[in-house]
PDB file of N, CA and C in Angstrom:
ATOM      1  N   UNK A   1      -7.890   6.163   3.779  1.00  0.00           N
ATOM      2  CA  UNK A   1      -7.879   4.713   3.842  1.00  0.00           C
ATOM      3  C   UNK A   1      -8.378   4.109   2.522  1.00  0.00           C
ATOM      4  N   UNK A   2      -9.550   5.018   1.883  1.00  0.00           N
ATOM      5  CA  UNK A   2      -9.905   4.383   0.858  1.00  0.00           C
ATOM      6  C   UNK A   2      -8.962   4.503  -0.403  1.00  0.00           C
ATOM      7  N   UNK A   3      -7.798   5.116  -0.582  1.00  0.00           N
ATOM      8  CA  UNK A   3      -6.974   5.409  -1.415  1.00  0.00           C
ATOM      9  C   UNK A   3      -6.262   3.982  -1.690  1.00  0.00           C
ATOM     10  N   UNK A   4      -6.308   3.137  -0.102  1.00  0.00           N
ATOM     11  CA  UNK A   4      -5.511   2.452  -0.067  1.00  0.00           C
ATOM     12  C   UNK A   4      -6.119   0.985   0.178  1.00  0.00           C
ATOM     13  N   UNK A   5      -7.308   0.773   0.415  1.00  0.00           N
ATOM     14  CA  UNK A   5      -8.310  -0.490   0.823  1.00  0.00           C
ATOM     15  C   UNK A   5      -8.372  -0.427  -0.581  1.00  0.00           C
ATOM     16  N   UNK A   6      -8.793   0.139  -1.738  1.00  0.00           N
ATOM     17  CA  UNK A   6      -9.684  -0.220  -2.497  1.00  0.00           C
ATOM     18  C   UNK A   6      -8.869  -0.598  -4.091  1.00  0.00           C
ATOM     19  N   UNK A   7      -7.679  -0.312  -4.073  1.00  0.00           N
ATOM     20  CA  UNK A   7      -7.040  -0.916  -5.115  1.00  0.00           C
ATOM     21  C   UNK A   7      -6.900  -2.371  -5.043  1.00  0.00           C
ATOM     22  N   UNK A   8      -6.546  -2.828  -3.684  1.00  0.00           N
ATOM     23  CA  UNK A   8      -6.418  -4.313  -3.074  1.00  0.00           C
ATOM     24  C   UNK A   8      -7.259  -4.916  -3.301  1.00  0.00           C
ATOM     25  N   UNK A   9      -8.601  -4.205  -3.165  1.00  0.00           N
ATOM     26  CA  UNK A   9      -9.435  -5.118  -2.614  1.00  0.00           C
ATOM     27  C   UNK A   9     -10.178  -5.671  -3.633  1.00  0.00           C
ATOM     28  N   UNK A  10      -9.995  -4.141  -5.178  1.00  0.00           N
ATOM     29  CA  UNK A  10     -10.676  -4.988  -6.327  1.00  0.00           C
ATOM     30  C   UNK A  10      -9.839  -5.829  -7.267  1.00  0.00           C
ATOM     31  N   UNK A  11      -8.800  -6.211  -6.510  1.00  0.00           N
ATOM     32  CA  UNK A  11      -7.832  -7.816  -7.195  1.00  0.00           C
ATOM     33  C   UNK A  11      -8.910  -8.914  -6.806  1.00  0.00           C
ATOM     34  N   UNK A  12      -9.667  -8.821  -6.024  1.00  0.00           N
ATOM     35  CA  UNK A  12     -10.396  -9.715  -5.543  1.00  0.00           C
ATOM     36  C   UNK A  12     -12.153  -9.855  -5.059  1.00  0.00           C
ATOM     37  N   UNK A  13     -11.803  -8.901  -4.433  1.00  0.00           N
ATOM     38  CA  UNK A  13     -13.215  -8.641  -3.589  1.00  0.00           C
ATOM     39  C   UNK A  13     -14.623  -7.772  -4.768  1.00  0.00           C
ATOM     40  N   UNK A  14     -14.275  -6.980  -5.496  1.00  0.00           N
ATOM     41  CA  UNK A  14     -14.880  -5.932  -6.372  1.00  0.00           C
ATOM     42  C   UNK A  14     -14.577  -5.976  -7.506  1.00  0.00           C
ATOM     43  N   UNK A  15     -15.639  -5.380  -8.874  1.00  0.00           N
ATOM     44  CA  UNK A  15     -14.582  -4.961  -9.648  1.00  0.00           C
ATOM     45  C   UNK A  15     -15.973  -3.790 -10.559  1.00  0.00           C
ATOM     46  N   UNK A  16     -15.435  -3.251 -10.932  1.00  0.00           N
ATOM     47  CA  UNK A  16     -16.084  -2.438 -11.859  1.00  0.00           C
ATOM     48  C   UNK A  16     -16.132  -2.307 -13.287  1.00  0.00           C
ATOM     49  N   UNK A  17     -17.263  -2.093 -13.543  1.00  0.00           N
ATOM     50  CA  UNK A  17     -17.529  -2.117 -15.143  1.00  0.00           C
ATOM     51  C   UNK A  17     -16.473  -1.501 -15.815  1.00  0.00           C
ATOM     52  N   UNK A  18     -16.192  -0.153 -15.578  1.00  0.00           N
ATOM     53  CA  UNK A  18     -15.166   0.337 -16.528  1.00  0.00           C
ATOM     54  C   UNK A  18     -14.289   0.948 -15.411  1.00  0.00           C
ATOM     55  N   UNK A  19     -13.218  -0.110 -15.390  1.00  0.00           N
ATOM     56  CA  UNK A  19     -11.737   0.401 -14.128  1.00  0.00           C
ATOM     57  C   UNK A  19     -11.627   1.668 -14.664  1.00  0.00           C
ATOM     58  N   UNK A  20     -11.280   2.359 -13.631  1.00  0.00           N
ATOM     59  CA  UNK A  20     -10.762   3.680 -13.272  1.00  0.00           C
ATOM     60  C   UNK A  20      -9.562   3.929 -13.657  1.00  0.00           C
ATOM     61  N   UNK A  21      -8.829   4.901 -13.579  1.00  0.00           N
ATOM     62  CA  UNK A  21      -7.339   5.870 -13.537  1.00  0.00           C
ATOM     63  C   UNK A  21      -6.470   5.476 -12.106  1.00  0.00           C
ATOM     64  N   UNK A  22      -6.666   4.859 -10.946  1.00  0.00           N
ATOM     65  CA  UNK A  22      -6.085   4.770 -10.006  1.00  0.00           C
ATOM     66  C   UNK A  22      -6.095   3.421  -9.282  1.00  0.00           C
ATOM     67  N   UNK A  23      -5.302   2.430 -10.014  1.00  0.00           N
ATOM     68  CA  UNK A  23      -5.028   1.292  -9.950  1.00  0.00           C
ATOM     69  C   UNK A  23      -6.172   0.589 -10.433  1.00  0.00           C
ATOM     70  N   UNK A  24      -7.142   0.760 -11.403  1.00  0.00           N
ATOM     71  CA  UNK A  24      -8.285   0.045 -11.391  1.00  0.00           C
ATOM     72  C   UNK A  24      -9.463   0.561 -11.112  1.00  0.00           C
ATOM     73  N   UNK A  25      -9.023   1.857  -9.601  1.00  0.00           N
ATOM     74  CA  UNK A  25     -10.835   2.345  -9.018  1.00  0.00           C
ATOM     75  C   UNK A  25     -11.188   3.742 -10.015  1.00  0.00           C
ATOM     76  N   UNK A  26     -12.341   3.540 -10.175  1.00  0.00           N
ATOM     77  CA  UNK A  26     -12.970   4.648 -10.834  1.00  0.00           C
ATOM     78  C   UNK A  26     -12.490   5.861  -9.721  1.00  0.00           C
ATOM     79  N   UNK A  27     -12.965   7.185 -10.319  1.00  0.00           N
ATOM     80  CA  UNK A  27     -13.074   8.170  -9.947  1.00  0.00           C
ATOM     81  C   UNK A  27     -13.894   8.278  -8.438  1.00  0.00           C
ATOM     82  N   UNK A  28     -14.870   8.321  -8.891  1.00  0.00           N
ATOM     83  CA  UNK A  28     -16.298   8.524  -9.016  1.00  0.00           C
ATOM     84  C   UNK A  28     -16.593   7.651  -7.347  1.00  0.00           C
ATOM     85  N   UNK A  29     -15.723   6.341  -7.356  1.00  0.00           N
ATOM     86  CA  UNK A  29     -15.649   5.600  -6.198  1.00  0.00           C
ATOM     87  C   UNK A  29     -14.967   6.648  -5.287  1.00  0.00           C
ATOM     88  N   UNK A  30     -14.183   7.265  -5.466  1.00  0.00           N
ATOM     89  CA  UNK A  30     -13.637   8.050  -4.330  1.00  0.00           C
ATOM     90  C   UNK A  30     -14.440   9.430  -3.863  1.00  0.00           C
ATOM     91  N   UNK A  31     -15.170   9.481  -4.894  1.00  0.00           N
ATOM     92  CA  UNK A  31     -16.074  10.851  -4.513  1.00  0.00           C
ATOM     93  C   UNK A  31     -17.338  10.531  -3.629  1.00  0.00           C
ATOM     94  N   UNK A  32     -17.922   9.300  -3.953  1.00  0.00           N
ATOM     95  CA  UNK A  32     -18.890   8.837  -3.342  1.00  0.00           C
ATOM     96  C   UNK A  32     -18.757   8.884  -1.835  1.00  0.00           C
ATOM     97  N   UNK A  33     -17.173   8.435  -1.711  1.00  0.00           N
ATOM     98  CA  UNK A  33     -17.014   8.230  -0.120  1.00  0.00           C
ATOM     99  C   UNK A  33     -16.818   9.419   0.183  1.00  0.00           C
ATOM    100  N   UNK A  34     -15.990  10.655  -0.483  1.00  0.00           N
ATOM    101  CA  UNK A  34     -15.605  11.424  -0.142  1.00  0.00           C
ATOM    102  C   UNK A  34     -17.044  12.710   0.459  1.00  0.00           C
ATOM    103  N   UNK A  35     -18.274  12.155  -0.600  1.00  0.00           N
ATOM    104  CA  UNK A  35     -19.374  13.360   0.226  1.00  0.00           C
ATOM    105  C   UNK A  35     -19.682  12.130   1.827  1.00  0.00           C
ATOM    106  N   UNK A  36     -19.814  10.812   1.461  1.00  0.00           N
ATOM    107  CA  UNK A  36     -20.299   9.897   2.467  1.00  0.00           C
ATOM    108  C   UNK A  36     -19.442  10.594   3.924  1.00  0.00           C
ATOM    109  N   UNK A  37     -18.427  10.840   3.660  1.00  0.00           N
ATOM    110  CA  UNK A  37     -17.476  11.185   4.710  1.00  0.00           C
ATOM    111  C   UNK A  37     -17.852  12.854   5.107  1.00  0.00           C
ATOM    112  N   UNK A  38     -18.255  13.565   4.301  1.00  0.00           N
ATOM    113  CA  UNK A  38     -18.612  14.821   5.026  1.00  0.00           C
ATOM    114  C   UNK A  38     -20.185  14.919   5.213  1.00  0.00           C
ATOM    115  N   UNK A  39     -20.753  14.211   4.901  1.00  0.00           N
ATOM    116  CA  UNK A  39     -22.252  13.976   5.787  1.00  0.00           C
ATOM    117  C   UNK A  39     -21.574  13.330   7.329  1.00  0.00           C
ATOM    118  N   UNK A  40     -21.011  12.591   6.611  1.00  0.00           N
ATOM    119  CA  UNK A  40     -20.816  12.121   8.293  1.00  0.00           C
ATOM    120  C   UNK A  40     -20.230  12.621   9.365  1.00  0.00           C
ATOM    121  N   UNK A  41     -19.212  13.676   9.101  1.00  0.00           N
ATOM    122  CA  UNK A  41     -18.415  14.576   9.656  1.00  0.00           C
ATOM    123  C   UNK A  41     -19.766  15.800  10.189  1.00  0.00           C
ATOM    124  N   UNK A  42     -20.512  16.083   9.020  1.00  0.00           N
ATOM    125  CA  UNK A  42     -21.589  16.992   9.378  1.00  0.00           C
ATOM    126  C   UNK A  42     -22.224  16.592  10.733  1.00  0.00           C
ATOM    127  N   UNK A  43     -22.853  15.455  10.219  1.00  0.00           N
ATOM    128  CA  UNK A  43     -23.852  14.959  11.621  1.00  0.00           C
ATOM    129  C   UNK A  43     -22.865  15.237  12.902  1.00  0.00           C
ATOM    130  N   UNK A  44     -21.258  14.453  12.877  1.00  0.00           N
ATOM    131  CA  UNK A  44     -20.966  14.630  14.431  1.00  0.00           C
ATOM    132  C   UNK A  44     -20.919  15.926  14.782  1.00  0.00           C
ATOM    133  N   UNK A  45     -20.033  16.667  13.614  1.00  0.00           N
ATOM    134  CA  UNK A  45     -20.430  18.284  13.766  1.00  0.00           C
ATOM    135  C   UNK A  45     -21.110  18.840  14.916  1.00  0.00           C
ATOM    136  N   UNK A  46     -22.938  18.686  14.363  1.00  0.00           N
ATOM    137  CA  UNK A  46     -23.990  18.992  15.270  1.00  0.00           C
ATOM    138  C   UNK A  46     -23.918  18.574  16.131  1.00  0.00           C
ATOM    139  N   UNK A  47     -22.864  17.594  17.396  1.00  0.00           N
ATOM    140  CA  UNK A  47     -23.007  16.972  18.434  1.00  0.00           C
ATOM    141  C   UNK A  47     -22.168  17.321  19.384  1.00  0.00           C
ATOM    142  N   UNK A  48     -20.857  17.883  18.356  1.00  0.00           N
ATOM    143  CA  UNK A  48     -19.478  17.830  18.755  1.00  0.00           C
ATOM    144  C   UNK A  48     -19.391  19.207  18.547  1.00  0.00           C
ATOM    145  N   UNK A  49     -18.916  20.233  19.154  1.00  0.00           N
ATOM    146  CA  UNK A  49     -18.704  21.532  19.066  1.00  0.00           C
ATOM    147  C   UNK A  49     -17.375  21.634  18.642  1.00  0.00           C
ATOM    148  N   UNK A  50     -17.174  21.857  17.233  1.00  0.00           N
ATOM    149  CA  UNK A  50     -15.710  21.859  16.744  1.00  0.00           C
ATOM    150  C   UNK A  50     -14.862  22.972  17.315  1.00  0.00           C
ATOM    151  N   UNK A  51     -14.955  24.152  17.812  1.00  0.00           N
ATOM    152  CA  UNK A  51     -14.212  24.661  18.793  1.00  0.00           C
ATOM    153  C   UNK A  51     -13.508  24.116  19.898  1.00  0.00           C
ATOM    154  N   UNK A  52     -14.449  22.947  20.364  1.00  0.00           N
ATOM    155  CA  UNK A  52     -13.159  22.913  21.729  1.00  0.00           C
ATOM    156  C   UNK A  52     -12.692  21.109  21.243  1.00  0.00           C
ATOM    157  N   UNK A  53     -12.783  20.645  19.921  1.00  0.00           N
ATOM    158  CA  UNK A  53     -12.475  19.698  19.535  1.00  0.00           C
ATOM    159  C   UNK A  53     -11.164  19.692  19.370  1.00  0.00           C
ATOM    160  N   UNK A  54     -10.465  18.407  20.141  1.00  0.00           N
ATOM    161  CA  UNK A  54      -8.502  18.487  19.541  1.00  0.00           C
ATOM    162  C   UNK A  54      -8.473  16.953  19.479  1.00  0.00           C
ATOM    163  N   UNK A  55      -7.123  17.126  18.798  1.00  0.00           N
ATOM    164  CA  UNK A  55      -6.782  15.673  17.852  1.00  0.00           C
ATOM    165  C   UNK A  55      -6.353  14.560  18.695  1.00  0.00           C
ATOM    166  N   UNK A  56      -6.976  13.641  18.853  1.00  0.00           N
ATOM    167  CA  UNK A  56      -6.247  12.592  19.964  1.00  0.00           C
ATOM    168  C   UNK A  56      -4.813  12.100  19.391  1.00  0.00           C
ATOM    169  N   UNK A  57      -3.789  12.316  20.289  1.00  0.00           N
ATOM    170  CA  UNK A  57      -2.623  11.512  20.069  1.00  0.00           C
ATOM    171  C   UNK A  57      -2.727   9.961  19.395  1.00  0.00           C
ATOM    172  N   UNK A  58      -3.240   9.423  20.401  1.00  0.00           N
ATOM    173  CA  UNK A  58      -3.692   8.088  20.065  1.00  0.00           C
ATOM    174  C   UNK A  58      -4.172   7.646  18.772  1.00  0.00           C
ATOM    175  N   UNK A  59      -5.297   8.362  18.662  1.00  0.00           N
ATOM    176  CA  UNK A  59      -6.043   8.031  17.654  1.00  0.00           C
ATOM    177  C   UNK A  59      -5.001   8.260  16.479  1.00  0.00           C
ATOM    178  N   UNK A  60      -4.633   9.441  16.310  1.00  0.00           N
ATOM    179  CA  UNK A  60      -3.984   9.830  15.276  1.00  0.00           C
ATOM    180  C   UNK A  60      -2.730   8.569  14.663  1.00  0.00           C
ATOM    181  N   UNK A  61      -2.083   8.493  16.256  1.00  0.00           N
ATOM    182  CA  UNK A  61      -0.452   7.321  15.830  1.00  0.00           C
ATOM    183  C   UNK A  61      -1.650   5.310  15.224  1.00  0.00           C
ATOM    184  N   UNK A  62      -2.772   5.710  15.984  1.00  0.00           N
ATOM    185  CA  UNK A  62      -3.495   4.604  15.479  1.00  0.00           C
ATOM    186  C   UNK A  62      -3.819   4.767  14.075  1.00  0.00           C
ATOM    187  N   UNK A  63      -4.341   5.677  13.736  1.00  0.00           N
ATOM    188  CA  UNK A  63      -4.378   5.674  12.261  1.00  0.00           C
ATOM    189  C   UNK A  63      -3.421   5.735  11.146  1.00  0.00           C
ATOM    190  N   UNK A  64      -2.638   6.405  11.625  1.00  0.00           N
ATOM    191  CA  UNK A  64      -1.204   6.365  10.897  1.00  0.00           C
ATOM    192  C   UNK A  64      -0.581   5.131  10.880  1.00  0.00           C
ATOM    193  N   UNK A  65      -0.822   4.354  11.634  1.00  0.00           N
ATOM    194  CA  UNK A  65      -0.425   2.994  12.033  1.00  0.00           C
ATOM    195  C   UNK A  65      -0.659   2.000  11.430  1.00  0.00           C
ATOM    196  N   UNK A  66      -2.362   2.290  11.187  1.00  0.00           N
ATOM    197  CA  UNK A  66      -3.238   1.583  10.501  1.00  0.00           C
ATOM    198  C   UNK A  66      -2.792   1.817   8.949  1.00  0.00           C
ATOM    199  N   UNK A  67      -2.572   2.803   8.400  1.00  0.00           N
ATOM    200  CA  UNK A  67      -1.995   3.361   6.912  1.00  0.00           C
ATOM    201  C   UNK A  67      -0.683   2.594   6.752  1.00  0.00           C
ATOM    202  N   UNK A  68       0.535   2.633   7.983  1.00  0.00           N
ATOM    203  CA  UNK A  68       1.661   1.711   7.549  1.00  0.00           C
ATOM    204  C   UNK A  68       1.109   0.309   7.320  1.00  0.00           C
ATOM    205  N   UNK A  69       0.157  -0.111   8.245  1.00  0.00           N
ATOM    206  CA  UNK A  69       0.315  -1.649   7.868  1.00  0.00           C
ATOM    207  C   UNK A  69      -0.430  -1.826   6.911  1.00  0.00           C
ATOM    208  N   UNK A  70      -1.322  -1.154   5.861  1.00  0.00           N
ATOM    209  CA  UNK A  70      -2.199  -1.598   4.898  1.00  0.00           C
ATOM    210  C   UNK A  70      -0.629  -1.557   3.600  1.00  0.00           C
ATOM    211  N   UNK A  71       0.126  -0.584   4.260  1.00  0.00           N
ATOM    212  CA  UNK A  71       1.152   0.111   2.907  1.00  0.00           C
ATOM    213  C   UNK A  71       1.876  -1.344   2.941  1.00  0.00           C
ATOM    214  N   UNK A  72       2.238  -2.357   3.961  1.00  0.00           N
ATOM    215  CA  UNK A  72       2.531  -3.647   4.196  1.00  0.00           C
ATOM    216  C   UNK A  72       1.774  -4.261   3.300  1.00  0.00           C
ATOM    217  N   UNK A  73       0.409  -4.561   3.693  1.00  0.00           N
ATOM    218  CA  UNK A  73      -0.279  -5.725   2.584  1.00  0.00           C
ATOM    219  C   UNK A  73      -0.179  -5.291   1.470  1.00  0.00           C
ATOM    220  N   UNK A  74       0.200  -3.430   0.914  1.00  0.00           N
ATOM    221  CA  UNK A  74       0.118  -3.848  -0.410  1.00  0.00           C
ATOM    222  C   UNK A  74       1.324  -4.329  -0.859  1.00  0.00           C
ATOM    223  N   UNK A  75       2.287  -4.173   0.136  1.00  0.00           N
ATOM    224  CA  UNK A  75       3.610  -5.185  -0.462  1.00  0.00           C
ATOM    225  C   UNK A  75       3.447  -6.489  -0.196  1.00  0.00           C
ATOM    226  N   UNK A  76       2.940  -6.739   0.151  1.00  0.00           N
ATOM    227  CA  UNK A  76       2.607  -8.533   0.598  1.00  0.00           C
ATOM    228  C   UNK A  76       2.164  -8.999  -0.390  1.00  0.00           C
ATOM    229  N   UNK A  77       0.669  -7.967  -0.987  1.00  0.00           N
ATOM    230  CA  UNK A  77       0.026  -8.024  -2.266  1.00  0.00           C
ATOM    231  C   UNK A  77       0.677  -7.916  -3.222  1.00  0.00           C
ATOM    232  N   UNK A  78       1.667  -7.449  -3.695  1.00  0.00           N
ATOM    233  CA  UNK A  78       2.407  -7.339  -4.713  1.00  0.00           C
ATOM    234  C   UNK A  78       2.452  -6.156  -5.460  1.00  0.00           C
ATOM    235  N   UNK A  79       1.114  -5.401  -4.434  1.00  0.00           N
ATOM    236  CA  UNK A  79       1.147  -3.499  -5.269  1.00  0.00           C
ATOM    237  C   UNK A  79       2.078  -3.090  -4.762  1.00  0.00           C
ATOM    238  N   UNK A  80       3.461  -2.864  -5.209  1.00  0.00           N
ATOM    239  CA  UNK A  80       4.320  -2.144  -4.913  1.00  0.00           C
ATOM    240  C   UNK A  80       4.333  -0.632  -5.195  1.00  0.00           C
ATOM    241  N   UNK A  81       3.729  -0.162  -6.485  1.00  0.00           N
ATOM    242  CA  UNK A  81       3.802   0.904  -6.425  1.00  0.00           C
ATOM    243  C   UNK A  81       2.560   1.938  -5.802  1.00  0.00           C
ATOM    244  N   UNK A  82       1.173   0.950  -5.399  1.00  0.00           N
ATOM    245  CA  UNK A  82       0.576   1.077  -4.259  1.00  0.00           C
ATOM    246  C   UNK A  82       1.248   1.434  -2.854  1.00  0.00           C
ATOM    247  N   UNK A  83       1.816   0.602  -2.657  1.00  0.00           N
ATOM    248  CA  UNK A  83       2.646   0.691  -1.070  1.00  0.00           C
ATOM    249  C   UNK A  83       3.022   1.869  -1.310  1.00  0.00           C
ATOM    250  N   UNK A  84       4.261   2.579  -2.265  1.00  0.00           N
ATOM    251  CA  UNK A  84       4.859   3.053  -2.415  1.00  0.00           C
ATOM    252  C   UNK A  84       4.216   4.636  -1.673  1.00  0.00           C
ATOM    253  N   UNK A  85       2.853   4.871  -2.649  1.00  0.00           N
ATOM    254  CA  UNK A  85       1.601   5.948  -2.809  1.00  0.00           C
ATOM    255  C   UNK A  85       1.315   5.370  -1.180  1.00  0.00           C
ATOM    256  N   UNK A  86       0.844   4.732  -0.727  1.00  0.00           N
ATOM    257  CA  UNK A  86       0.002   4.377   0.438  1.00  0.00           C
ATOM    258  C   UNK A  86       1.586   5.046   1.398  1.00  0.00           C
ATOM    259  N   UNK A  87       2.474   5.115   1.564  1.00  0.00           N
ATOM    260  CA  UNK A  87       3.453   5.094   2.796  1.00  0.00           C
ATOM    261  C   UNK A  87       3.627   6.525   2.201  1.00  0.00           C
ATOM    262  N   UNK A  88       3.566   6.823   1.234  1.00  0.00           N
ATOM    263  CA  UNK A  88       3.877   8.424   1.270  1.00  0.00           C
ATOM    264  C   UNK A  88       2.597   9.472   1.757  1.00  0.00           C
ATOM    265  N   UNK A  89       1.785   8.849   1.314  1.00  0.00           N
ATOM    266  CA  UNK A  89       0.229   9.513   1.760  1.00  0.00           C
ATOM    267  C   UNK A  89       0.172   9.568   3.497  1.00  0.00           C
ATOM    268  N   UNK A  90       0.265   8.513   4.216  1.00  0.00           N
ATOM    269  CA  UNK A  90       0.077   8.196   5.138  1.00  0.00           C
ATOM    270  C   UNK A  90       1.225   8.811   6.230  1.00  0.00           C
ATOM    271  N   UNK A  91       2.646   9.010   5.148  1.00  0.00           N
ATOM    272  CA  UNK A  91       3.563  10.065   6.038  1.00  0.00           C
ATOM    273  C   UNK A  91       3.431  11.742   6.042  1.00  0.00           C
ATOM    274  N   UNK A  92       2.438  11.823   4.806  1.00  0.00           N
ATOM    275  CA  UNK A  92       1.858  13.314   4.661  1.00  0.00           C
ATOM    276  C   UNK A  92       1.450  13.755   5.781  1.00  0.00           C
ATOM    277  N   UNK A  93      -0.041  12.330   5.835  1.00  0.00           N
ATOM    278  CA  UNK A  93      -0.922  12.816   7.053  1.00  0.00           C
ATOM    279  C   UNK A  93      -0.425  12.552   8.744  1.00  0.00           C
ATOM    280  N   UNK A  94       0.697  12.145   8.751  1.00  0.00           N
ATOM    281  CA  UNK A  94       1.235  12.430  10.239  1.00  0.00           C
ATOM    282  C   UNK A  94       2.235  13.263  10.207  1.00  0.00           C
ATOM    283  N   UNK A  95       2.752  13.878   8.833  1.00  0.00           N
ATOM    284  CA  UNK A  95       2.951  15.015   9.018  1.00  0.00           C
ATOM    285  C   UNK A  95       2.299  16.488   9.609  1.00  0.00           C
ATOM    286  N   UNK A  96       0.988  16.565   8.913  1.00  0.00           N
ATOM    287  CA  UNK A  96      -0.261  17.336   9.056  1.00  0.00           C
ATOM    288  C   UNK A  96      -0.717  17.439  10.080  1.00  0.00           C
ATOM    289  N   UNK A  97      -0.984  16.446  11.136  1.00  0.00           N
ATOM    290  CA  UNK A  97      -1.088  16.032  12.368  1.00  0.00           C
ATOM    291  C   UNK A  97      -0.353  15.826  13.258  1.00  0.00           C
ATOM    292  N   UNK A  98       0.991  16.302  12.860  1.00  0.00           N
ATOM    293  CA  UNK A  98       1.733  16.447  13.895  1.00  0.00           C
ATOM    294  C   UNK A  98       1.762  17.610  14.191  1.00  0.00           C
ATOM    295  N   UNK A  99       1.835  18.720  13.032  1.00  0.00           N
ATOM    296  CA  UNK A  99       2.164  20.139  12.522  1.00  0.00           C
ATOM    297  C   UNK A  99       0.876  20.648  13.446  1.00  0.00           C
ATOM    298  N   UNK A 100      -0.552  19.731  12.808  1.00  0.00           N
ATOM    299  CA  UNK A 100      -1.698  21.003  14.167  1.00  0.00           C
ATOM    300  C   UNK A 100      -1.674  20.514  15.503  1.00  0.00           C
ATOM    301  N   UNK A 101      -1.062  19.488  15.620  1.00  0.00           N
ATOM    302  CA  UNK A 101      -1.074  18.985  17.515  1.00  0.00           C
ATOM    303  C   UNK A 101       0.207  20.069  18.164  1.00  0.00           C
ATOM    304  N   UNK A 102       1.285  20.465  17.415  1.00  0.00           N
ATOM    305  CA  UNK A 102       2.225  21.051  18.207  1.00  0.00           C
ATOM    306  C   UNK A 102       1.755  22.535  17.932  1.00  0.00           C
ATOM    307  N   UNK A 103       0.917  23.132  17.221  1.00  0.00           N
ATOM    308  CA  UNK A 103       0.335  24.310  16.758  1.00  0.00           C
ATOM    309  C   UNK A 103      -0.537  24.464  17.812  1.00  0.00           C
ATOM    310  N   UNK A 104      -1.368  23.389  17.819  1.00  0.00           N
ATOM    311  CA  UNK A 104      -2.754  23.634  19.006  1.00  0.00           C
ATOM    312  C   UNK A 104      -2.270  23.564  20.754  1.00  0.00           C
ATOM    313  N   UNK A 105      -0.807  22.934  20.923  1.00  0.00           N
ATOM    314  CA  UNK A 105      -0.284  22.375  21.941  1.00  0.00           C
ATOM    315  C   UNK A 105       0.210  23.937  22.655  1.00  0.00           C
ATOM    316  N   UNK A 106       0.836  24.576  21.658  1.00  0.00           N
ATOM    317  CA  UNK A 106       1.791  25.651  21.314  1.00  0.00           C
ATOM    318  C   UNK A 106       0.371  26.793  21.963  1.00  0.00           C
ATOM    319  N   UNK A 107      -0.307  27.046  21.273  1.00  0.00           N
ATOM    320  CA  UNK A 107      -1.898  27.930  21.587  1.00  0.00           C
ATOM    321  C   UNK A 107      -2.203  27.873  23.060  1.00  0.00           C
ATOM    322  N   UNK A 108      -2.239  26.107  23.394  1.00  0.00           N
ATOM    323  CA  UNK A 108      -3.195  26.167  24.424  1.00  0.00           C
ATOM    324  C   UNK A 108      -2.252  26.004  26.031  1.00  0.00           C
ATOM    325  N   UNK A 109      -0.950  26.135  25.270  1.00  0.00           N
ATOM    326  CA  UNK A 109      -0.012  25.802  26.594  1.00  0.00           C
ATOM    327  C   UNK A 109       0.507  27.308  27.377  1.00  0.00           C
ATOM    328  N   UNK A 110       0.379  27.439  28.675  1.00  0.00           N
ATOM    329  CA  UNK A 110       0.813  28.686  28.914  1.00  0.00           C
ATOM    330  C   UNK A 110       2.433  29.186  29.526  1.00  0.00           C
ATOM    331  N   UNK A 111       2.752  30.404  28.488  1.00  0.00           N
ATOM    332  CA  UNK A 111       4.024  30.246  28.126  1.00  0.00           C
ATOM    333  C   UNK A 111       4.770  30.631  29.917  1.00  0.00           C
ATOM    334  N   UNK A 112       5.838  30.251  29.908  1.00  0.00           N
ATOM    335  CA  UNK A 112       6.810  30.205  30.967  1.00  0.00           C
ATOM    336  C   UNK A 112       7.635  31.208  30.873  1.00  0.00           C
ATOM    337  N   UNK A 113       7.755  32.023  32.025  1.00  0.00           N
ATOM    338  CA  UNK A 113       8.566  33.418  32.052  1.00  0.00           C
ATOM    339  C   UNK A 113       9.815  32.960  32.965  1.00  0.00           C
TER     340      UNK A 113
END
């Protein structure tokens, strides 16, 4: 998401001392989130027993969902070649997520003789 919130958002909302390589955002902005995001993954970790953890349908077509319509504002916004990056990224990851839901579906379904 942040690939795709944060080019937008520093037309307006942000901006940084010395713009970055990726529309404007530093590096360095994406790494920040990127450990922020595996502390946070850590903590549920400890709560959530990643063994019997599976991917919600829902959630997943919601997020993917959520990725088309930001890939919208950046055409609304006028980042076209944002959109462009944002709708290909975002068809990666429901690629990816489709690939382990029918993998894990495939595992946990019992086969028919």
């Amino acid at each position: 998401m942040d690939l795709s919130f944060d080019p937008r958002f520093s037309l307006h909302l942000w901006h940084w001392i010395k713009p970055g390589i990726y529309f404007g955002v530093p590096l360095s902005n994406f790494a920040g989130w990127f450990a922020a995001s595996l502390i946070i993954m850590a903590v549920i970790g400890i709560f959530i027993k990643f063994n019997k953890y599976r991917i919600s349908i829902n959630g997943m077509l919601f997020y993917v969902l959520f990725g088309y319509f930001q890939a919208l504002e950046d055409t609304v916004s006028g980042l076209l070649k944002l959109a462009v990056v944002s709708t290909i990224m975002f068809t990666i990851i429901l690629i990816i997520f489709l690939i382990i839901q029918f993998s894990v579906n495939k595992i946990l379904m019992p086969q028919k003789m």
